[in-house]
PDB file of N, CA and C in Angstrom:
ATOM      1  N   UNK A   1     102.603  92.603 116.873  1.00  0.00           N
ATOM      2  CA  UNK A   1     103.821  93.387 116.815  1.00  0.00           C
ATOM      3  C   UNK A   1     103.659  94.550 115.834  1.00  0.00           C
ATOM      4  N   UNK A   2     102.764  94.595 114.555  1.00  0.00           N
ATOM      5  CA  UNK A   2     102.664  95.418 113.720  1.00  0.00           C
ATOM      6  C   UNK A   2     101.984  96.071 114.664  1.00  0.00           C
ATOM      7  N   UNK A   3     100.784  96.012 115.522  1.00  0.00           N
ATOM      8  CA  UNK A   3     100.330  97.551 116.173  1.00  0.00           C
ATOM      9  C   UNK A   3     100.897  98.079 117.007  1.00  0.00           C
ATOM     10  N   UNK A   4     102.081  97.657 117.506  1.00  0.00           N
ATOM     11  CA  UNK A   4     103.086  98.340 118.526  1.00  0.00           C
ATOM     12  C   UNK A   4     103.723  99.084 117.662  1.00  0.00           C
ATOM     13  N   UNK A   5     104.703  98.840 116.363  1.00  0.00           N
ATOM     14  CA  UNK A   5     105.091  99.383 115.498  1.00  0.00           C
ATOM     15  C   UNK A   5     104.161 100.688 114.814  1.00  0.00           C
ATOM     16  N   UNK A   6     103.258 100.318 114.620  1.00  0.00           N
ATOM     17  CA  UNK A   6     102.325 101.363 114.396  1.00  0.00           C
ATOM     18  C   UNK A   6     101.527 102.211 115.038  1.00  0.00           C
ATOM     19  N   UNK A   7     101.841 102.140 116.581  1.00  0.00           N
ATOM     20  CA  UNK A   7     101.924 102.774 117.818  1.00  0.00           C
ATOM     21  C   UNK A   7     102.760 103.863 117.789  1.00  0.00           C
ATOM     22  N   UNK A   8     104.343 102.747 117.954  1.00  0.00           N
ATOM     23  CA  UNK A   8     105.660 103.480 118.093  1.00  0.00           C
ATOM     24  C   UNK A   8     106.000 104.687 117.033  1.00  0.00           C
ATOM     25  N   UNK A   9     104.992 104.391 115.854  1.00  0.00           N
ATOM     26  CA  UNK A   9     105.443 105.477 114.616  1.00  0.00           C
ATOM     27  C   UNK A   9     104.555 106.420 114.242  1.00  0.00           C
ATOM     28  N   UNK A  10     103.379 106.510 115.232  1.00  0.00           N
ATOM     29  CA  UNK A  10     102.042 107.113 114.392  1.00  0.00           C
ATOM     30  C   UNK A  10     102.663 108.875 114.878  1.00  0.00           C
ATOM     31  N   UNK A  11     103.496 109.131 115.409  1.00  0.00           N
ATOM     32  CA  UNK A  11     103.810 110.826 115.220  1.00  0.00           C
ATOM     33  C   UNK A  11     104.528 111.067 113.942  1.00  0.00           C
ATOM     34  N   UNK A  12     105.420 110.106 113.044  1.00  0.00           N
ATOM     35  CA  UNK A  12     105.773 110.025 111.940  1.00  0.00           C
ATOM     36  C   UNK A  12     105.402 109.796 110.920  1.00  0.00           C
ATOM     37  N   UNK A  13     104.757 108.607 110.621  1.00  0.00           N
ATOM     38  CA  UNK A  13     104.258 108.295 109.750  1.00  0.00           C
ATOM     39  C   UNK A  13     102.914 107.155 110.151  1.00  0.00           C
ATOM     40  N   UNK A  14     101.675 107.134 109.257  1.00  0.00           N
ATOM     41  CA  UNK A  14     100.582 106.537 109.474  1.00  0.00           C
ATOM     42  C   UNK A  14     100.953 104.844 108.811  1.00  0.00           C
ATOM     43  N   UNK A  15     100.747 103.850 109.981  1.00  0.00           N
ATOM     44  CA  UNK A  15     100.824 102.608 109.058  1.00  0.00           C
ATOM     45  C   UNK A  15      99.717 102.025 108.814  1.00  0.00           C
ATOM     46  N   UNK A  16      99.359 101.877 107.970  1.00  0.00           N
ATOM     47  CA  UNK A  16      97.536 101.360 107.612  1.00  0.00           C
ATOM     48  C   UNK A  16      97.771  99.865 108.188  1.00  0.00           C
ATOM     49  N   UNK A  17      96.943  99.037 108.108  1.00  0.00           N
ATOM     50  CA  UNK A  17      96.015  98.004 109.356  1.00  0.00           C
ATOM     51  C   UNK A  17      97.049  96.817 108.063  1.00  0.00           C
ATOM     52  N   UNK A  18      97.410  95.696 108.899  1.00  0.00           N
ATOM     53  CA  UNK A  18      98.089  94.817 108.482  1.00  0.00           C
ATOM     54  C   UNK A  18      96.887  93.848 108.145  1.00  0.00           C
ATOM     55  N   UNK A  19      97.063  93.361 107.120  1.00  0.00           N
ATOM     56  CA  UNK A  19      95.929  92.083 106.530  1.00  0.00           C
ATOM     57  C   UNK A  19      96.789  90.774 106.402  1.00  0.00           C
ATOM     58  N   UNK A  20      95.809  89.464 105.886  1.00  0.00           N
ATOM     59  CA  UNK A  20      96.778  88.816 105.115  1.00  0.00           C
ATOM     60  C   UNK A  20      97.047  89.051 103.805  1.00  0.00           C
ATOM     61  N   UNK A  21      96.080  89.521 103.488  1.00  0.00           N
ATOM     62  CA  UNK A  21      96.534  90.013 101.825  1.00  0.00           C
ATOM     63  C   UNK A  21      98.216  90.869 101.950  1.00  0.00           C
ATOM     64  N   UNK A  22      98.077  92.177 102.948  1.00  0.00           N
ATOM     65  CA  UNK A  22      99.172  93.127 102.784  1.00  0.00           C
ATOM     66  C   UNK A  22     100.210  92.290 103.341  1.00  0.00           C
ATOM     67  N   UNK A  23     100.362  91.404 104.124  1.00  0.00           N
ATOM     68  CA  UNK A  23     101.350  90.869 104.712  1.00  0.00           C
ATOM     69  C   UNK A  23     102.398  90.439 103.197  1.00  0.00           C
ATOM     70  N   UNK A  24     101.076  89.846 102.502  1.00  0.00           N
ATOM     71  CA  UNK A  24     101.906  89.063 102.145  1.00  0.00           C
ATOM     72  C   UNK A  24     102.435  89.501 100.427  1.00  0.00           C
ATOM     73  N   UNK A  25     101.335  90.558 100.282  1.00  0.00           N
ATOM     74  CA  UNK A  25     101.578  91.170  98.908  1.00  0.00           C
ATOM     75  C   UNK A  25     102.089  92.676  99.047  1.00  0.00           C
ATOM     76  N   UNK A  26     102.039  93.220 100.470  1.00  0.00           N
ATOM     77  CA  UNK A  26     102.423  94.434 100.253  1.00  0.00           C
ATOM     78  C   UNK A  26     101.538  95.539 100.422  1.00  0.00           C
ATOM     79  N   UNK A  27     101.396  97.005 100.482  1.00  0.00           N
ATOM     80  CA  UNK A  27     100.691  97.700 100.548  1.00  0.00           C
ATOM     81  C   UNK A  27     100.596  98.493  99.125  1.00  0.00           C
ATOM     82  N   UNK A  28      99.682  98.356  98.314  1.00  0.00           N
ATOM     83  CA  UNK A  28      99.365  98.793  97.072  1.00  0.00           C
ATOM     84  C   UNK A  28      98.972 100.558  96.668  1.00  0.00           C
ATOM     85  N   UNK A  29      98.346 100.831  97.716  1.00  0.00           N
ATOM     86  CA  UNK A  29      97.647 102.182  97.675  1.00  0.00           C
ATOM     87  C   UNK A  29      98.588 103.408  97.114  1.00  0.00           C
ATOM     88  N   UNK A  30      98.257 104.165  96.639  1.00  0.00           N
ATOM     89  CA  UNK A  30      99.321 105.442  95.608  1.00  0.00           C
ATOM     90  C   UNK A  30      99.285 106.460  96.605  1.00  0.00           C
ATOM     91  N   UNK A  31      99.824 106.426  97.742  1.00  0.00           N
ATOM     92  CA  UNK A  31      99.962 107.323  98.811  1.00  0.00           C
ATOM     93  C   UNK A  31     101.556 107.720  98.701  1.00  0.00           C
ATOM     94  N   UNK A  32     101.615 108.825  98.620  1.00  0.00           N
ATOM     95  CA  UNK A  32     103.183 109.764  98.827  1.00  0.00           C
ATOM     96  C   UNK A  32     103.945 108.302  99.726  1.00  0.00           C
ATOM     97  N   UNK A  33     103.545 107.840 100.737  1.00  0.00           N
ATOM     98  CA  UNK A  33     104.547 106.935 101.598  1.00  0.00           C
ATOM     99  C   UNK A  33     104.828 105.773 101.576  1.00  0.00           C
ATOM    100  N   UNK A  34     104.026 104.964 100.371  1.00  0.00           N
ATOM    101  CA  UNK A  34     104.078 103.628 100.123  1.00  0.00           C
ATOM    102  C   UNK A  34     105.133 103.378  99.506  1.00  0.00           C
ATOM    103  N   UNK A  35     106.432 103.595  99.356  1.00  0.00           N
ATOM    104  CA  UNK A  35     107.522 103.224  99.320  1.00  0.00           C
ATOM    105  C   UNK A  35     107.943 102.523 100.676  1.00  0.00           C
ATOM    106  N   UNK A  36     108.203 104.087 101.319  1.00  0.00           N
ATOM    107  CA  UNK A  36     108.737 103.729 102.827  1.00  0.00           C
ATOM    108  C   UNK A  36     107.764 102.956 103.558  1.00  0.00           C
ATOM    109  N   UNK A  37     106.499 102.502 103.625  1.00  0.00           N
ATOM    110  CA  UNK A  37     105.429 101.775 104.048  1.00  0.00           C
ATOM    111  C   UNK A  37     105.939 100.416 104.279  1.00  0.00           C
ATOM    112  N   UNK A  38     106.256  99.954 102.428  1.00  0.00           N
ATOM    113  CA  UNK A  38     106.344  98.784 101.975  1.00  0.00           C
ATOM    114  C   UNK A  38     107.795  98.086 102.494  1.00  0.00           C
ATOM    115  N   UNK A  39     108.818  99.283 102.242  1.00  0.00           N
ATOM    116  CA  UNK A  39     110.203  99.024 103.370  1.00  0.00           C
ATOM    117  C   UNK A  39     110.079  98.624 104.330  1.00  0.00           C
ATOM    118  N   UNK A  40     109.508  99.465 105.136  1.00  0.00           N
ATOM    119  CA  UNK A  40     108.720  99.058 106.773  1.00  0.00           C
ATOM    120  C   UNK A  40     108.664  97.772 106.251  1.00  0.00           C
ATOM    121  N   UNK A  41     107.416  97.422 106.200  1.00  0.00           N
ATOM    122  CA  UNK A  41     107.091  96.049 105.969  1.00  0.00           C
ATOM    123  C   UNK A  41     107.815  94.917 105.928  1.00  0.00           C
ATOM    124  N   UNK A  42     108.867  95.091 104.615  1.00  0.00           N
ATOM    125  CA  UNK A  42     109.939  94.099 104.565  1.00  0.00           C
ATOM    126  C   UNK A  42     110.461  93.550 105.689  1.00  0.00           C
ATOM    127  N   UNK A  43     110.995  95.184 106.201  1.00  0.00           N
ATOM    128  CA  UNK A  43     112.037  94.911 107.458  1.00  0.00           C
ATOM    129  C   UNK A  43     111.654  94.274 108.318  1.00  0.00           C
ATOM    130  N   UNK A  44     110.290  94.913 108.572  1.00  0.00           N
ATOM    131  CA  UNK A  44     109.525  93.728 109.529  1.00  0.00           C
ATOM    132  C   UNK A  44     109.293  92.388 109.611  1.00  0.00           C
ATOM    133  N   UNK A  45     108.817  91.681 108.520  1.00  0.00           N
ATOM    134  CA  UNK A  45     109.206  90.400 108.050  1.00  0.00           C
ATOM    135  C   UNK A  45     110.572  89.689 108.359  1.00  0.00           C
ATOM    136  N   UNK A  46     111.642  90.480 108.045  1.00  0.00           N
ATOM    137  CA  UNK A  46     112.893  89.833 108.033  1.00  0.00           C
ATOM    138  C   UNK A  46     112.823  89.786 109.406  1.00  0.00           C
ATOM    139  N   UNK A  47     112.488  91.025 110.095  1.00  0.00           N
ATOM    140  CA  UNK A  47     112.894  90.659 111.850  1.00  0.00           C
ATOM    141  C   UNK A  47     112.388  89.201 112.146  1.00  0.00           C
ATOM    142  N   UNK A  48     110.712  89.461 111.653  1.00  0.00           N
ATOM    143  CA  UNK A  48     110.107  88.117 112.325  1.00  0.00           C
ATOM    144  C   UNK A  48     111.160  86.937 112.079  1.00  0.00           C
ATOM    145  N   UNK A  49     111.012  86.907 110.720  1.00  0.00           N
ATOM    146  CA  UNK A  49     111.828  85.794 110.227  1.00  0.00           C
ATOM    147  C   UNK A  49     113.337  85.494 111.014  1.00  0.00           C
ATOM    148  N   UNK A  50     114.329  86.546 110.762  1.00  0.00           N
ATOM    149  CA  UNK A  50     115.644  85.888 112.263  1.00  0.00           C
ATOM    150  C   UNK A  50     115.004  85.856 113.668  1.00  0.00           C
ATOM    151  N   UNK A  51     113.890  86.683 114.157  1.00  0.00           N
ATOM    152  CA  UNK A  51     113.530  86.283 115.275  1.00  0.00           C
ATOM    153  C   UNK A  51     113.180  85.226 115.731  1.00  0.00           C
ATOM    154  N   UNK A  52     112.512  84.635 114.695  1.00  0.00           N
ATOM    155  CA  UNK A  52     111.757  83.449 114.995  1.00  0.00           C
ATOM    156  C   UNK A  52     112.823  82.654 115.762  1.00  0.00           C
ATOM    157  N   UNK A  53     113.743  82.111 114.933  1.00  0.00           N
ATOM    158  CA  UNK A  53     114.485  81.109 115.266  1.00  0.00           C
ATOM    159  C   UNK A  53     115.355  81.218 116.854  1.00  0.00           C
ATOM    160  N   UNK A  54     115.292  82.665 116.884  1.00  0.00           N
ATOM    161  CA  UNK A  54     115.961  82.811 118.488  1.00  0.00           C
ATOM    162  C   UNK A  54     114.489  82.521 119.760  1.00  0.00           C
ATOM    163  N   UNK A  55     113.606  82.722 118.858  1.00  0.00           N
ATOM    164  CA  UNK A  55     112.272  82.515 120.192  1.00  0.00           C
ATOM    165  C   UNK A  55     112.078  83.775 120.420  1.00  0.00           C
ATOM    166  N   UNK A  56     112.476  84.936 120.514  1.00  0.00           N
ATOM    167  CA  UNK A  56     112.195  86.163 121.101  1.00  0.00           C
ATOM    168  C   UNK A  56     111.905  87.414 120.425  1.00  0.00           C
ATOM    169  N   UNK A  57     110.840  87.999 119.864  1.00  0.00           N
ATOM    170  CA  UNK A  57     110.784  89.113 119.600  1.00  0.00           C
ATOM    171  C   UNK A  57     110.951  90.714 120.057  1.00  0.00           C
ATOM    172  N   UNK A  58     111.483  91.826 119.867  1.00  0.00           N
ATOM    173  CA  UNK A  58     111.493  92.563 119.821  1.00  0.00           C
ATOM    174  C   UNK A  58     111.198  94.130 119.686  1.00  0.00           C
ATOM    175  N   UNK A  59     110.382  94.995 119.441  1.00  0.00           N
ATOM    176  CA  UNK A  59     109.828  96.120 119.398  1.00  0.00           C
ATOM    177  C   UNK A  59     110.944  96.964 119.400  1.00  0.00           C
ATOM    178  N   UNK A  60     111.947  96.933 120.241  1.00  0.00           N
ATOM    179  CA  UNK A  60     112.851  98.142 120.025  1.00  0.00           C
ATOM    180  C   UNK A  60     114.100  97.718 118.909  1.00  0.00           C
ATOM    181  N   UNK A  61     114.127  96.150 119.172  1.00  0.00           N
ATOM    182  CA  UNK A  61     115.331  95.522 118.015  1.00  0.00           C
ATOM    183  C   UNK A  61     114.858  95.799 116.838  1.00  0.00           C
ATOM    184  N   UNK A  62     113.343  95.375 116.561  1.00  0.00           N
ATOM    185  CA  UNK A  62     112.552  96.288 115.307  1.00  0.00           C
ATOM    186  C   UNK A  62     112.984  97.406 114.867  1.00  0.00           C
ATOM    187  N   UNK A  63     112.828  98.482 115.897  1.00  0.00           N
ATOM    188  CA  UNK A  63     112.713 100.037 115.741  1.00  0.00           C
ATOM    189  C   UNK A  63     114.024 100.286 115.026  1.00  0.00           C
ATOM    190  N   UNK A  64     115.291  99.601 116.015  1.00  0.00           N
ATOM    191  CA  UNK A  64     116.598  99.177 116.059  1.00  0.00           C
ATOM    192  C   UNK A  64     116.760  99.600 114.261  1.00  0.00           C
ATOM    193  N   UNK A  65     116.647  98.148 114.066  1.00  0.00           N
ATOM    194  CA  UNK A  65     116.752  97.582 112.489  1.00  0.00           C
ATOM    195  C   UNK A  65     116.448  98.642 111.073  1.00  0.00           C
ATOM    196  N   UNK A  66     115.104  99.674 111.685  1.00  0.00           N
ATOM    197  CA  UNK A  66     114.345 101.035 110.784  1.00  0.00           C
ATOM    198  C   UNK A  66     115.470 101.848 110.540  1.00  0.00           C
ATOM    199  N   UNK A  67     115.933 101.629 112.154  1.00  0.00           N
ATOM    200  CA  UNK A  67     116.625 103.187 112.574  1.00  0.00           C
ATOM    201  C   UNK A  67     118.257 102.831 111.216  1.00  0.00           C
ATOM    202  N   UNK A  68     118.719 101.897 111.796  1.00  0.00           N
ATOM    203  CA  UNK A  68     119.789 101.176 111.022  1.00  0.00           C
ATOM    204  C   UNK A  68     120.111 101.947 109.478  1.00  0.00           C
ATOM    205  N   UNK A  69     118.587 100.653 108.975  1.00  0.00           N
ATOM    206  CA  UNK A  69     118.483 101.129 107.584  1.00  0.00           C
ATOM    207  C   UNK A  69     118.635 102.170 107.025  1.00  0.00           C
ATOM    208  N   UNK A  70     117.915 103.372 107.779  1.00  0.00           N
ATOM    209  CA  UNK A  70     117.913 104.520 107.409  1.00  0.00           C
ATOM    210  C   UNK A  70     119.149 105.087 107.619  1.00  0.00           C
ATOM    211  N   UNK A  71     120.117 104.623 108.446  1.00  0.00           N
ATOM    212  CA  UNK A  71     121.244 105.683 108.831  1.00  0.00           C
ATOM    213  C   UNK A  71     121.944 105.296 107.426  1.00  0.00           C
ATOM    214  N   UNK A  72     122.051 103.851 107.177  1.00  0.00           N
ATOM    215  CA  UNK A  72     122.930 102.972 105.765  1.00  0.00           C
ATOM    216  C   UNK A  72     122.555 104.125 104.883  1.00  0.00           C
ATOM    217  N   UNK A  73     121.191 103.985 104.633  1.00  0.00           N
ATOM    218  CA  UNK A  73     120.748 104.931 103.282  1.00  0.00           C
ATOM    219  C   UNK A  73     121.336 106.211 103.050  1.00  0.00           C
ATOM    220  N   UNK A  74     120.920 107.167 104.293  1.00  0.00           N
ATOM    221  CA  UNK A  74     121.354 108.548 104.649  1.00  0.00           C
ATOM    222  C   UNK A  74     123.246 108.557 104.024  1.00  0.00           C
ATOM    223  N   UNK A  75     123.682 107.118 104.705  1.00  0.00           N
ATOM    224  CA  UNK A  75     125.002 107.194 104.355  1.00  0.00           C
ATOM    225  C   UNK A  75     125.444 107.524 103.076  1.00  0.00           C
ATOM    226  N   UNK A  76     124.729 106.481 102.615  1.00  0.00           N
ATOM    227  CA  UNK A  76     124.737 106.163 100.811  1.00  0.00           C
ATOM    228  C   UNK A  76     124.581 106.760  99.891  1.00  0.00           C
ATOM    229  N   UNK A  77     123.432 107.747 100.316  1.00  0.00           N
ATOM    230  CA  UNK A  77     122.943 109.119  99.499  1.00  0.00           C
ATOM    231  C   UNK A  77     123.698 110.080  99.590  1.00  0.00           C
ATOM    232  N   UNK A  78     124.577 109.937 100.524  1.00  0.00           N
ATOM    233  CA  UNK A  78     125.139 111.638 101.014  1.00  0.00           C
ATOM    234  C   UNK A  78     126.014 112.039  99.963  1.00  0.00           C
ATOM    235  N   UNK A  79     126.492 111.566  99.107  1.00  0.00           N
ATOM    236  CA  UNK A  79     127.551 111.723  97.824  1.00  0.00           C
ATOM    237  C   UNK A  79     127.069 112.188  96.492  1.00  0.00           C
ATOM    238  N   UNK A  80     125.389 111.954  96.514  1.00  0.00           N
ATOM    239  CA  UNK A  80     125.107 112.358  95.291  1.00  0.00           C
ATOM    240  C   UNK A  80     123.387 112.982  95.359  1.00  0.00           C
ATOM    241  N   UNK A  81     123.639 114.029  95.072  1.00  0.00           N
ATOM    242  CA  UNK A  81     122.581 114.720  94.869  1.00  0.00           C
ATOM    243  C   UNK A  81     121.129 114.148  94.545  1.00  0.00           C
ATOM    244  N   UNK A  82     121.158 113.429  93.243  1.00  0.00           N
ATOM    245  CA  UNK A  82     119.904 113.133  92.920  1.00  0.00           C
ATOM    246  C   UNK A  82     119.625 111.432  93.539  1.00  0.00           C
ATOM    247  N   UNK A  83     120.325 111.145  94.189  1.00  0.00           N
ATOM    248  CA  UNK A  83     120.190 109.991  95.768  1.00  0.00           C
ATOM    249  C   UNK A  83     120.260 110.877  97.042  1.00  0.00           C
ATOM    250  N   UNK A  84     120.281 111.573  96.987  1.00  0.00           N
ATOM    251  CA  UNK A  84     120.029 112.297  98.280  1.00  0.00           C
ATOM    252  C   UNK A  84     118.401 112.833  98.478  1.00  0.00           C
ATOM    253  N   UNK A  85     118.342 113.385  97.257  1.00  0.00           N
ATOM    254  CA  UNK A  85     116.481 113.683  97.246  1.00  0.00           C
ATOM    255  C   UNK A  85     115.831 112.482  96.951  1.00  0.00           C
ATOM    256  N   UNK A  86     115.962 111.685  96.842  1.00  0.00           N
ATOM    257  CA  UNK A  86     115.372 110.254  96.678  1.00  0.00           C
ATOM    258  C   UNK A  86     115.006 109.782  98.002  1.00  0.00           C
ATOM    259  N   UNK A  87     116.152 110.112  98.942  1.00  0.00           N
ATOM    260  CA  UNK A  87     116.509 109.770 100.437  1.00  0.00           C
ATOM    261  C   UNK A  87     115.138 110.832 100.935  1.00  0.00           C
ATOM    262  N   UNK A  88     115.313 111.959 100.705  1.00  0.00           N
ATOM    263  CA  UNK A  88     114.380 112.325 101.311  1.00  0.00           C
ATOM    264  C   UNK A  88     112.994 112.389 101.328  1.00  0.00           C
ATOM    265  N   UNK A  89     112.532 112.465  99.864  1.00  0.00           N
ATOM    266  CA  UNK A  89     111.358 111.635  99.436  1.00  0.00           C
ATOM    267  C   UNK A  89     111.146 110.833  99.982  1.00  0.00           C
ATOM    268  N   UNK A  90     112.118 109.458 100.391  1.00  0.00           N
ATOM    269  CA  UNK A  90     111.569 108.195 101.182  1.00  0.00           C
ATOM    270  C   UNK A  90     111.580 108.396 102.563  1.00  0.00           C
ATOM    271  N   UNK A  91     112.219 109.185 103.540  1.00  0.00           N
ATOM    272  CA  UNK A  91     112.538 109.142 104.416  1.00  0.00           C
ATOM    273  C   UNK A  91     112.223 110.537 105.396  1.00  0.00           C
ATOM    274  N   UNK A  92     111.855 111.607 104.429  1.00  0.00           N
ATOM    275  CA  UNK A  92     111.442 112.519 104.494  1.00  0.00           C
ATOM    276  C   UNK A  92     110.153 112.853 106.167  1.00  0.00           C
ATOM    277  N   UNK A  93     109.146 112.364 106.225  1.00  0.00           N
ATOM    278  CA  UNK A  93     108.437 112.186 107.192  1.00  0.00           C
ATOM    279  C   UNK A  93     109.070 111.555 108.564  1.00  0.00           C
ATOM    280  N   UNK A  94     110.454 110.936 108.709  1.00  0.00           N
ATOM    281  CA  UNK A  94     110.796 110.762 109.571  1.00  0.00           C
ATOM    282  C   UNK A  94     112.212 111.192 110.397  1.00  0.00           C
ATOM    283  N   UNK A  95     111.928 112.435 110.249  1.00  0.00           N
ATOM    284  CA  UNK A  95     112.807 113.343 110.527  1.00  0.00           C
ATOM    285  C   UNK A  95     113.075 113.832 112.034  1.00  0.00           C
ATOM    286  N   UNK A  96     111.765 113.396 112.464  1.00  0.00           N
ATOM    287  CA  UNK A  96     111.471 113.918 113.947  1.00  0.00           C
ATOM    288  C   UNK A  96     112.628 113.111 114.691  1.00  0.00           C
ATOM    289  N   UNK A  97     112.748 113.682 116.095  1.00  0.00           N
ATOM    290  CA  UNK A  97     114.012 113.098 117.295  1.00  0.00           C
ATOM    291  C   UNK A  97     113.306 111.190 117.336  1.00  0.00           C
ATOM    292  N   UNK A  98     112.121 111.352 117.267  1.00  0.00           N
ATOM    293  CA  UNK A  98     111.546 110.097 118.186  1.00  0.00           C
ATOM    294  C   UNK A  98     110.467 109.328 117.521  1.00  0.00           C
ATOM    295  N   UNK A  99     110.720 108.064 116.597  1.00  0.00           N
ATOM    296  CA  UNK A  99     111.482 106.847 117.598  1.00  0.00           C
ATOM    297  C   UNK A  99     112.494 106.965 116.464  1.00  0.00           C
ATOM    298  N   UNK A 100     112.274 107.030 114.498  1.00  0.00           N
ATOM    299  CA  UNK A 100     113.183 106.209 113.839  1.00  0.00           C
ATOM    300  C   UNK A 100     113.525 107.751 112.851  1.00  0.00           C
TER     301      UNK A 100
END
């Protein structure tokens, strides 16, 4: 499911190769995007995790969930300036129409 995700996003942003190490510790590297990387990540986890229990995974309920987050954030930031450039710093690279 992470290389569909990292399919679905490679015009936005690059997701480096899922390990067990990164699964489970995260992506470490001092790249401008390893914030939003490591978000990714989470979110992803949590999907697995409520997915599990329904039996059925997702790719677009995934995408779904990115898209979500980001609108919450966008929301959240919109009131204050120095959360708004924070917003874009993190979120910045995914600006494009398509997918998140």
């Amino acid at each position: 499911m992470w290389s569909q995700l990292k399919e679905s996003l490679k015009s936005e942003i690059s997701l480096p190769t899922l390990t067990p190490q990164t699964a489970i510790l995260g992506f470490s590297d001092s790249t401008n995007d390893r914030v939003l990387i490591n978000h990714i990540l989470l979110i992803f986890k949590l999907h697995i995790f409520k997915s599990r229990e329904k039996g059925n995974l997702s790719i677009i309920r995934l995408i779904n969930d990115i898209k979500n987050i980001k609108r919450t954030e966008n929301f959240l930031s919109s009131s204050n300036v120095h959360k708004t450039k924070l917003y874009n710093e993190k979120w910045g690279k995914t600006n494009g129409t398509l997918p998140i």
